[in-house]
Structure formats: structure tokens, C-alpha cells
N, C-alpha and C. Protein backbone atom coordinates (compact mmCIF):
# COMPACT_ATOMS: atom_id res chain seq x y z
N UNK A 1 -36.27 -39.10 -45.80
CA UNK A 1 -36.33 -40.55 -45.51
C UNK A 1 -36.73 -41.29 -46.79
N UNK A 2 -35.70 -42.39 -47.49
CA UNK A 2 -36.12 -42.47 -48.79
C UNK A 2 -37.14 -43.71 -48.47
N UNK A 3 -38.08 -44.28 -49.62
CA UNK A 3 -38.80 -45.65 -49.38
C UNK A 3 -38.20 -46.88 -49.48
N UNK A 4 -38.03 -47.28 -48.52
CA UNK A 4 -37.47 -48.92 -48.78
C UNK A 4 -38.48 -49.81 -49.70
N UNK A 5 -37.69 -50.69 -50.35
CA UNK A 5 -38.46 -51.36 -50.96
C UNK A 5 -38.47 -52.63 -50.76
N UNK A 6 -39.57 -53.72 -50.57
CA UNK A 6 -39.19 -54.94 -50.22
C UNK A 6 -38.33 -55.65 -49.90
N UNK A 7 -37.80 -55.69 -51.27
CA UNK A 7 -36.27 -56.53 -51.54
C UNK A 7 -35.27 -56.13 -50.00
N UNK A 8 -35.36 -54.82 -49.91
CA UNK A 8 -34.21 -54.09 -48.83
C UNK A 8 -35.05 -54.76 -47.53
N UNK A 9 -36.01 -54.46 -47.08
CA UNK A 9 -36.70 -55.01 -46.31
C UNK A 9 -36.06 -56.59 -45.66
N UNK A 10 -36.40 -57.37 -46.68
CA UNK A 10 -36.06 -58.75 -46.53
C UNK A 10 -34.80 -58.81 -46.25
N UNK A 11 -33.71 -58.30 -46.94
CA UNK A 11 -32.48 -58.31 -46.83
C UNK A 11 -32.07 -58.00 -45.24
N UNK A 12 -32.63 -56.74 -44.82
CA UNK A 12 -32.21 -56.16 -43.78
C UNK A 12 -32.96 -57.31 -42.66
N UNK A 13 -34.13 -57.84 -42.36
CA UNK A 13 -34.21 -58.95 -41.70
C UNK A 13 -33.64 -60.21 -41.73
N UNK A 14 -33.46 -60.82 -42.82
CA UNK A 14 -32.44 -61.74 -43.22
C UNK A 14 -30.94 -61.84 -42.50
N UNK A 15 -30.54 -60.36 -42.33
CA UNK A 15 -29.08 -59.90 -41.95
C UNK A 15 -29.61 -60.06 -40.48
N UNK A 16 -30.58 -59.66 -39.73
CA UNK A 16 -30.79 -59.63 -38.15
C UNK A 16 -30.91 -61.07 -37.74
N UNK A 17 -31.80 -61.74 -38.77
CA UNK A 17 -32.04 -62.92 -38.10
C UNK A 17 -30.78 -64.03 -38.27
N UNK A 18 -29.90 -63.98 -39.49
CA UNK A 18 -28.39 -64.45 -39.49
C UNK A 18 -27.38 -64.18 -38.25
N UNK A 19 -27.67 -62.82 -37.87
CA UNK A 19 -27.10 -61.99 -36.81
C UNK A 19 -27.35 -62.54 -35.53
N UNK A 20 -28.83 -63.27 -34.97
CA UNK A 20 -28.97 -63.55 -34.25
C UNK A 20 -28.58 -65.11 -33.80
N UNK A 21 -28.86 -65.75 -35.38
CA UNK A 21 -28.73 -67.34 -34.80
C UNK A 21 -26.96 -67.17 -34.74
N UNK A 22 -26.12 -66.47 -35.38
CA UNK A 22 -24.91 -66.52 -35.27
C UNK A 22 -24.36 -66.48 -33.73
N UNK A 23 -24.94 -65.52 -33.05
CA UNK A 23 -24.63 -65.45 -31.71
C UNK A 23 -25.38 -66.49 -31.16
N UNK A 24 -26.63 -66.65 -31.01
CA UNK A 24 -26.76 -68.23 -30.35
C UNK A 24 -26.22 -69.18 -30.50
N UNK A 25 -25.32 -69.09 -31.93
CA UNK A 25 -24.35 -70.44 -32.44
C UNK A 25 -23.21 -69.87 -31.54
N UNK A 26 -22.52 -68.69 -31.31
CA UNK A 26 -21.53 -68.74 -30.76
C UNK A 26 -21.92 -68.54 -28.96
N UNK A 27 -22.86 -68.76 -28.59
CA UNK A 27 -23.35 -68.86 -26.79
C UNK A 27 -22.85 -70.30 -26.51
N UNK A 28 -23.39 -71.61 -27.66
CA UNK A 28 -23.83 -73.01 -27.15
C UNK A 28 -22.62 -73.62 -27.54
N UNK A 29 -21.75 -72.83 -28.80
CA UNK A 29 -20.44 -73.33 -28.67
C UNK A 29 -19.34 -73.15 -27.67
N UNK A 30 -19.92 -71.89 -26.89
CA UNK A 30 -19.00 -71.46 -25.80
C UNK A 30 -18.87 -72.32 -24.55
N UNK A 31 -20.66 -72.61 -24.55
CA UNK A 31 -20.77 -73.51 -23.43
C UNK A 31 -20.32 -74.97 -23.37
N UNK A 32 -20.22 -75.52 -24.57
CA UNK A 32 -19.75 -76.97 -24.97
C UNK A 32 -17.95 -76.39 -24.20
N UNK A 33 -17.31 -75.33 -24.79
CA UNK A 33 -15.81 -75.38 -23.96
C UNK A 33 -16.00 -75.45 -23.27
N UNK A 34 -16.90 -74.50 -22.27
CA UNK A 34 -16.74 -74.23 -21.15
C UNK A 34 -16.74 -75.78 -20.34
N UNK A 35 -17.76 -76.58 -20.42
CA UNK A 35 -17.85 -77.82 -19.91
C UNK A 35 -16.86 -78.73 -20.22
N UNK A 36 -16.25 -78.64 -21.15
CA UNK A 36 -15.25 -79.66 -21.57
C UNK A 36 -14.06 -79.07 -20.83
N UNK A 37 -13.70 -78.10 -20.66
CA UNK A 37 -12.67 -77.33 -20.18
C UNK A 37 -12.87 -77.44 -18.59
N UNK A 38 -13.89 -77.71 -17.88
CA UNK A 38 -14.46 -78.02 -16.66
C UNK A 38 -13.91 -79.64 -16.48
N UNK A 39 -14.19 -80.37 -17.43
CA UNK A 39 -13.75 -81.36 -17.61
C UNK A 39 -12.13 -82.09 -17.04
N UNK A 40 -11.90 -81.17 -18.10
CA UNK A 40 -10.64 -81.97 -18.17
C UNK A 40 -9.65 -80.93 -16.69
N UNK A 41 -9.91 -79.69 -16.22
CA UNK A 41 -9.73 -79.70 -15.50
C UNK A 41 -9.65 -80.85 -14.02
N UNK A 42 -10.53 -81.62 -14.05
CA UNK A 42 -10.98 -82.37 -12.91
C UNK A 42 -10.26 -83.57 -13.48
N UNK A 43 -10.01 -84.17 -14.54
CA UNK A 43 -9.39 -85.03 -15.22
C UNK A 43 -7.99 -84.76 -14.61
N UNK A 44 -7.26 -83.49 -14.87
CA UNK A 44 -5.84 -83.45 -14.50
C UNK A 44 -5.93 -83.31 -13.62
N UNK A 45 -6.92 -83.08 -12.64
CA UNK A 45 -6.52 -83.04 -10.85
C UNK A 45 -6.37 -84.73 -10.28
N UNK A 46 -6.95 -85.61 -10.91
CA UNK A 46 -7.53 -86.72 -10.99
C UNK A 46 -5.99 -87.25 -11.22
N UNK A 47 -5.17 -87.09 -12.32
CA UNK A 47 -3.88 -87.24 -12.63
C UNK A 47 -2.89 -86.80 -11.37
N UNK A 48 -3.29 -85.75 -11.65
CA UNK A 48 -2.19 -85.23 -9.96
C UNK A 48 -2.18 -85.92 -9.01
N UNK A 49 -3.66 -86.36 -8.39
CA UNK A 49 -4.08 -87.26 -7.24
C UNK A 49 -2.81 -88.53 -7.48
N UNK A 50 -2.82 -88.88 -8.97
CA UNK A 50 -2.14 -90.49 -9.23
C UNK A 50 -0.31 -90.03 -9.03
């Protein structure tokens, strides 16, 4: 098991915590479609109705 050294340390948390907000960036962007896509569903039913 060789010794990590700081530098690697930081790096390797740096990479998890990038890792993580990346997926929370891609959860809240999902959910913005999802609602807009909810949206406009009800929009074109709304059309159909006309």
C-alpha cells in the first residue's frame, strides 16, 4: 500500500466532491424538464380541448 501524499489526497476529494455536485446539477436539471414537460403536456391538451 504505497503513501499518499497530500497533493493526491486533495485531488482525490476534489474529484468526489466535483462528482457529487455534478449529479446534483444533473437531479435539478432533470427536474426543471420534468416540470416543463408536465407543462406543456397540459398546454397541448388545453389546445386539443380548442
Amino acid at each position: 500500500m504505497p503513501q499518499m501524499s497530500p497533493m493526491n489526497w486533495i485531488l482525490l476529494i476534489f474529484n468526489n466532491i466535483l462528482l457529487i455536485f455534478m449529479i446534483i446539477a444533473m437531479m435539478m436539471f432533470s427536474n426543471k424538464i420534468k416540470i416543463n414537460f408536465m407543462k406543456n403536456i397540459k398546454n397541448n391538451k388545453k389546445m386539443m380541448m380548442w
